[in-house]
Protein backbone atom coordinates (compact mmCIF):
# COMPACT_ATOMS: atom_id res chain seq x y z
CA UNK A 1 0.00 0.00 0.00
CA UNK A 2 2.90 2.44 1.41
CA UNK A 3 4.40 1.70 -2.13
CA UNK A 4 1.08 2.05 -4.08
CA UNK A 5 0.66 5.48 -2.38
CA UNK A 6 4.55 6.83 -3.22
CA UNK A 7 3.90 6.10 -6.90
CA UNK A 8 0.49 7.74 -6.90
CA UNK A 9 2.02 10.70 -5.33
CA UNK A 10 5.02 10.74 -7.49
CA UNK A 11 2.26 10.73 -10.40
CA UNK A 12 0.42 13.60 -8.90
CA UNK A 13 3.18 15.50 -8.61
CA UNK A 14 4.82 15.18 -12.47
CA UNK A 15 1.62 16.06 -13.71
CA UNK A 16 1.61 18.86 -11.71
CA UNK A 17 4.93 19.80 -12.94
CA UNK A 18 3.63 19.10 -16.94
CA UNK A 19 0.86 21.28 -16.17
CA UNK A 20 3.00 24.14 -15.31
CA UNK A 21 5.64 23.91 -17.98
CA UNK A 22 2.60 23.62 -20.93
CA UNK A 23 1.67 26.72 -19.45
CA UNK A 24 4.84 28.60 -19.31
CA UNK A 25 4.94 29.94 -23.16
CA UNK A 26 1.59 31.45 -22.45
CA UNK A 27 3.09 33.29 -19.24
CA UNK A 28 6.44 34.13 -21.26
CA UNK A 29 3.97 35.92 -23.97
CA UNK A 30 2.34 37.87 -21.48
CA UNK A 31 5.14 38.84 -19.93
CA UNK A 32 7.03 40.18 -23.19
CA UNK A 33 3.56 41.40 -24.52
CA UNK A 34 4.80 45.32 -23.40
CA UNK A 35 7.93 45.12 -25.05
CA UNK A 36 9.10 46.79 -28.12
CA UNK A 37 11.86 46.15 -29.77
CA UNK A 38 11.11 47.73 -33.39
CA UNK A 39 13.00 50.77 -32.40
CA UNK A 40 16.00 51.04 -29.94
CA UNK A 41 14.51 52.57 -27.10
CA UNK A 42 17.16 52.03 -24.02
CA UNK A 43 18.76 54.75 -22.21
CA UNK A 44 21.53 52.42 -20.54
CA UNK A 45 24.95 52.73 -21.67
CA UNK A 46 25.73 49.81 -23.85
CA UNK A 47 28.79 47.86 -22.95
CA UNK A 48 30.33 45.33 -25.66
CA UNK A 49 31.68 42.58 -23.85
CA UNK A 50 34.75 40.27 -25.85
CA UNK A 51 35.25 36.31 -25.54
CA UNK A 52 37.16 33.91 -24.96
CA UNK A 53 37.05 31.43 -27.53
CA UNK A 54 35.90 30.90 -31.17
CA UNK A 55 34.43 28.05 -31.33
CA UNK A 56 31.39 29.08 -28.47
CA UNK A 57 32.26 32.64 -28.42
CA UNK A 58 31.79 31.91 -24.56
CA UNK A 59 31.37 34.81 -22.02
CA UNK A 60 30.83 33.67 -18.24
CA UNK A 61 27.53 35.17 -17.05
CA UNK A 62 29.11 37.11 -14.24
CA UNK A 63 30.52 39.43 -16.87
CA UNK A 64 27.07 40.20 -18.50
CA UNK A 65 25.38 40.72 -15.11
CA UNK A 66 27.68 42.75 -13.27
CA UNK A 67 27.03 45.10 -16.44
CA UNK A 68 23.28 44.79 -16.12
CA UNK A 69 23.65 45.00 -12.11
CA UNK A 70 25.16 48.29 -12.48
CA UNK A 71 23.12 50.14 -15.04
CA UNK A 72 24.76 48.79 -18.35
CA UNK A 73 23.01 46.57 -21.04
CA UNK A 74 25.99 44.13 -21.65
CA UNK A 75 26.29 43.19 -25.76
CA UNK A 76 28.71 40.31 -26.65
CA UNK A 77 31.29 40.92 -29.34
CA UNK A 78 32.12 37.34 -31.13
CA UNK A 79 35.24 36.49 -32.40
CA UNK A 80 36.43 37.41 -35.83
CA UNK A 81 39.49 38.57 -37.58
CA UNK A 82 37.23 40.99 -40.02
CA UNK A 83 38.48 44.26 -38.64
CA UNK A 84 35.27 45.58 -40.72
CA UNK A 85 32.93 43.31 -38.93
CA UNK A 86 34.45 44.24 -35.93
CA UNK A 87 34.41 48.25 -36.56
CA UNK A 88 30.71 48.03 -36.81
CA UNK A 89 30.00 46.17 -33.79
CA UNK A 90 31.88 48.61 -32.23
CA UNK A 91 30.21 51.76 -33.32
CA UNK A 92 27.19 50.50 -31.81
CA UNK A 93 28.73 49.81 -28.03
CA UNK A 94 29.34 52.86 -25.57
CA UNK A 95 31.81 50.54 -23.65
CA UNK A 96 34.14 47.83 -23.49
CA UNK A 97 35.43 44.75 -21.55
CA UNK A 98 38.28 42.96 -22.16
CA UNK A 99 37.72 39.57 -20.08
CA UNK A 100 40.30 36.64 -18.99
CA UNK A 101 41.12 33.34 -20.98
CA UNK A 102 44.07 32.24 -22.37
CA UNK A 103 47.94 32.81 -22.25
CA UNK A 104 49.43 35.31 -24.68
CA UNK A 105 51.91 34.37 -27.62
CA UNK A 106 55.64 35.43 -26.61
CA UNK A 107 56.18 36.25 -30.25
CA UNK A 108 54.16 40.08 -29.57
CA UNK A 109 57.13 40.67 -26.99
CA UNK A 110 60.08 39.02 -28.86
CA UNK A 111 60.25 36.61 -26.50
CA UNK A 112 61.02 32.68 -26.86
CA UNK A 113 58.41 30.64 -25.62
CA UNK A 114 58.66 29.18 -21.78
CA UNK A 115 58.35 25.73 -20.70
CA UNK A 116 55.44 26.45 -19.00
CA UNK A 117 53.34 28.60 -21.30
CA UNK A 118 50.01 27.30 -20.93
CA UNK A 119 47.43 27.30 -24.32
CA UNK A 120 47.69 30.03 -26.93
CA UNK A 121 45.06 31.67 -29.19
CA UNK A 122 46.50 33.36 -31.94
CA UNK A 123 43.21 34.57 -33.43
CA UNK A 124 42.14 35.16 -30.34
CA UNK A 125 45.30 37.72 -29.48
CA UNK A 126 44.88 39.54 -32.99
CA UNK A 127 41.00 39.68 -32.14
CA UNK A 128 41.50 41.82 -28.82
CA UNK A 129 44.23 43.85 -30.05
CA UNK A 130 42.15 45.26 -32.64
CA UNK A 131 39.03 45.62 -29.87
CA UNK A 132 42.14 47.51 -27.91
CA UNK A 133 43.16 49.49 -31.23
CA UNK A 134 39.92 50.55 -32.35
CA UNK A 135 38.25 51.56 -28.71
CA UNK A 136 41.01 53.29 -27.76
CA UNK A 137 41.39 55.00 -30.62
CA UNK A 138 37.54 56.36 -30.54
CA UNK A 139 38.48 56.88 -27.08
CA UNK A 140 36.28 54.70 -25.61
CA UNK A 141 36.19 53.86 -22.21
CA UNK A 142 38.08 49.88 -21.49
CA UNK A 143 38.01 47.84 -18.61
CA UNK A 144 40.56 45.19 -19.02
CA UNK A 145 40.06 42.16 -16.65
CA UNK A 146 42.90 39.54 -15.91
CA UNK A 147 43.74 38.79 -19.70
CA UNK A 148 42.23 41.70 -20.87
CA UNK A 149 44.88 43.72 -18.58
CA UNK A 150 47.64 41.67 -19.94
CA UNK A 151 46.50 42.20 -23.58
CA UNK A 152 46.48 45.83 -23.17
CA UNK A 153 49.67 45.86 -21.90
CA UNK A 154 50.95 43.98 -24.77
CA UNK A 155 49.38 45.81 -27.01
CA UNK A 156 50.95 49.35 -26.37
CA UNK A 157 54.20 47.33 -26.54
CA UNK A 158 54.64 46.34 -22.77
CA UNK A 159 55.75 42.74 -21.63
CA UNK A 160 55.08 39.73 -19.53
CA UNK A 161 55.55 37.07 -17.11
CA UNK A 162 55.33 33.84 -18.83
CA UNK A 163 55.05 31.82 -15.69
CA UNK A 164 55.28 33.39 -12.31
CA UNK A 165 55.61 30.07 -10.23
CA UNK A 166 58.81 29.22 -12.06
CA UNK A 167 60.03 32.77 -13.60
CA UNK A 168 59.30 35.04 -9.83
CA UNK A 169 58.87 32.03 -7.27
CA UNK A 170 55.41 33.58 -6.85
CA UNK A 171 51.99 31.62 -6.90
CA UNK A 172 48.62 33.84 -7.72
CA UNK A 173 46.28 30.78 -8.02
CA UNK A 174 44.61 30.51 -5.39
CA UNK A 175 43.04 27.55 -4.39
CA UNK A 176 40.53 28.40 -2.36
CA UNK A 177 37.22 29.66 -2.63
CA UNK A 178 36.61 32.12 -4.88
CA UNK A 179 35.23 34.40 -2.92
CA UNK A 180 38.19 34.55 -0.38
CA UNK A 181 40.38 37.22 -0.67
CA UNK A 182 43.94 35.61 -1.68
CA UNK A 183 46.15 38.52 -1.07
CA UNK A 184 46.43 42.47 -0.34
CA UNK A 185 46.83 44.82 -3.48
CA UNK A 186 47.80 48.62 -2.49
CA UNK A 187 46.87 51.18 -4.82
CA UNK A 188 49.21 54.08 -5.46
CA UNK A 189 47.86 57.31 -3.71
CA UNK A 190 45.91 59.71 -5.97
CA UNK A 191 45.40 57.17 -8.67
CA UNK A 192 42.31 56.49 -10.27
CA UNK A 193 41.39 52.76 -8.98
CA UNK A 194 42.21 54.35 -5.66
CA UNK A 195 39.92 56.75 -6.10
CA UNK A 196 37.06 54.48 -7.49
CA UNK A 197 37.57 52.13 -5.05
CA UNK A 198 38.06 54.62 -2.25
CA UNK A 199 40.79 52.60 -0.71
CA UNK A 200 44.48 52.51 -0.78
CA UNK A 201 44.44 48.70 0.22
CA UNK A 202 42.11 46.07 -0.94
CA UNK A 203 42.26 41.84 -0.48
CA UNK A 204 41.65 40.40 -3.75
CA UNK A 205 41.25 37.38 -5.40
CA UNK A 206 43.67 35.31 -7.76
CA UNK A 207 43.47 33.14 -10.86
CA UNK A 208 46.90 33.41 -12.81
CA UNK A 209 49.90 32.74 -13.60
CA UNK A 210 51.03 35.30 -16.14
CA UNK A 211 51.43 39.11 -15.34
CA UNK A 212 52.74 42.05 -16.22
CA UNK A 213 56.55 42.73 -16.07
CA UNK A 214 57.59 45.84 -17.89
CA UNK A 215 54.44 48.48 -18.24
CA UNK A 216 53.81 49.51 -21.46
CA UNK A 217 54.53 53.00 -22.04
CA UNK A 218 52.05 55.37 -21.47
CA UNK A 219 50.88 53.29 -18.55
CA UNK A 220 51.63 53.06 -14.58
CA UNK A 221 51.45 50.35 -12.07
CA UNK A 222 48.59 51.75 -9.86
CA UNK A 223 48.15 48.45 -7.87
CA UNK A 224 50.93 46.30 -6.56
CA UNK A 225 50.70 42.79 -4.98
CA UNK A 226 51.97 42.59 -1.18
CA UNK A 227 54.75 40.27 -3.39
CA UNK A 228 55.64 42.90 -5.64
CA UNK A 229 53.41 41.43 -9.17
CA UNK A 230 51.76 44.13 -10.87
CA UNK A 231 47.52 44.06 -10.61
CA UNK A 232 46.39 47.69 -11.90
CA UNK A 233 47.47 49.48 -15.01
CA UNK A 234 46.01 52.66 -15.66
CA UNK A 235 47.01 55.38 -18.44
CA UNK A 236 49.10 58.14 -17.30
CA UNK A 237 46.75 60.49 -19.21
CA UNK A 238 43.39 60.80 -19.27
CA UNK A 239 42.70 58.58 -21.68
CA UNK A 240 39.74 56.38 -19.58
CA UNK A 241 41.16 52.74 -19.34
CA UNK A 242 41.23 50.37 -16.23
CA UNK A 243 43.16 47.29 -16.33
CA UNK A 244 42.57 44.84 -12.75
CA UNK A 245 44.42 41.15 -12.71
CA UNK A 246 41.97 40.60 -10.32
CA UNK A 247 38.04 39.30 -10.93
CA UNK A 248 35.78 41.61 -10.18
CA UNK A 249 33.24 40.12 -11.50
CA UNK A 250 33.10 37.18 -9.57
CA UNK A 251 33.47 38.84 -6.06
CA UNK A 252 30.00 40.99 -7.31
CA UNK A 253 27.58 38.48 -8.83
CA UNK A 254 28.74 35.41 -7.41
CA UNK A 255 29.71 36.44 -3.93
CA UNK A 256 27.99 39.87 -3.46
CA UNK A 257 30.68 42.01 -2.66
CA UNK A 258 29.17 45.71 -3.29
CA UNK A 259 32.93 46.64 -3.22
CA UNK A 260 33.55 45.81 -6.95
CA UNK A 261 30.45 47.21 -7.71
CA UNK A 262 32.49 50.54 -7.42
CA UNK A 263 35.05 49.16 -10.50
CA UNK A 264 31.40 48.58 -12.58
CA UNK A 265 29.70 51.45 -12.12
CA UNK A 266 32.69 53.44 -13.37
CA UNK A 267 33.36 51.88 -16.32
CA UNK A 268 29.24 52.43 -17.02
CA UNK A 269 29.55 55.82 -15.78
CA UNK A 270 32.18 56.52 -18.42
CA UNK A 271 30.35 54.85 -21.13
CA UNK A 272 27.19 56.97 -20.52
CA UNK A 273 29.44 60.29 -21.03
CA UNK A 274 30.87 58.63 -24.00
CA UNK A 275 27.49 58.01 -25.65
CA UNK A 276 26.34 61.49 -24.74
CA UNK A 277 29.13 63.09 -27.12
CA UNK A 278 28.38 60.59 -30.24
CA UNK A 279 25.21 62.75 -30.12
């Protein structure tokens, strides 16, 4: 009987379910009923996001929704090597971020290859240098996360740590949570991550194990590692680019830490001004 009654129950409850989900394009139509999308009618600051590989033109959703979380309407760029293509896309974003992935090829810096250079994208490195090229050169605001601060670096002719472990001694990936801050990076007085982040001192997170050795020029270090590895590059001039080796994202949509909203909010900030002069 006790059996009898678990299937019966089980049965009740599926169709249940089934009744639910065969009603669910009816409540998806009524909830998109007041939307209009024949004409672009948002006021947010859009924010063209890059990513990370070809073949899925993958983005991690913490990207996209720290954007939305902060006012922005986050667009995905996909990967191409059509600098037309990519031009276009472009004139239609107010913003841009540059987000992690793979190593970078030795070959931009003159440099042999190390033992322990980990995967390489070539299309992928050509693809964000012209995102770099192009934004900066409408003068587009650019937030440059983990890869996308190295890639900047490289780009205005800076270098890099192939390998911290074995090149410095130093180990950034952190194996703990992701949440957990993995070590202290001080930001130089008066700069501008200081200044968003209203802080001179701040515990991050850590997921690498290249970095940036020389700074390109036109660049600072604005955020140093207790260890001495760089973590914020910023332009000397007022050019409006942020470059963090840190995740951001993560700490804000995964974790909830309102602290990197701060990092968000200015890049969003800086894309609404930029939209206002297209005008």
């Amino acid at each position: 009987m006790k059996r009898l009654l678990s299937i019966l129950a089980a049965t009740l409850l599926a169709a249940a379910a089934n009744a639910q989900l065969a009603d669910r394009p009816a409540a998806i139509r009524r909830d998109v009923s007041a939307c209009d999308i024949s004409r672009r009618t948002t006021s947010r600051p859009v924010i063209g996001i890059s990513v990370n590989e070809e073949a899925r033109n993958s983005v991690r959703h913490p990207y996209t929704r720290a954007v939305e979380l902060c006012g922005g309407l986050p667009v995905i760029i996909p990967m191409t090597d059509n600098k037309e293509t990519l031009a276009e896309l472009l004139s239609m974003v107010d913003g841009l971020i540059l987000i992690g992935g793979d190593d970078i090829d030795p070959a931009y810096w003159n440099e042999p290859r190390h033992p322990r250079l980990g995967d390489l994208d070539t299309l992928r490195d050509a693809y964000d240098m012209r995102l770099v090229y192009m934004a900066e050169r409408a003068h587009m605001p650019i937030l440059g996360i983990c890869h996308g601060e190295q890639i900047v670096n490289v780009a205005f002719g800076g270098t890099l740590w192939q390998d911290l472990p074995s090149q410095c001694g130093k180990d950034h990936r952190q194996k703990a949570k992701d949440s957990l801050g993995y070590h202290n990076v001080r930001f130089a007085a008066g700069s501008r991550i200081a200044s968003i982040m209203g802080c001179e001192v701040y515990k991050t997170n850590s997921f690498h194990h290249q970095a940036v050795r020389r700074v390109a020029d036109g660049f600072r270090a604005t955020g140093i590692s207790d260890d001495g590895v760089v973590e914020v590059i910023e332009p000397v001039d007022e050019r409006q680019i942020l470059c963090v080796q840190f995740h951001p994202e993560i700490l804000l949509v995964r974790h909830g830490n309102d602290d990197m909203r701060a990092i968000f909010e200015w890049l969003v900030e800086e894309a609404r001004k930029y939209s206002e002069n297209k005008k």
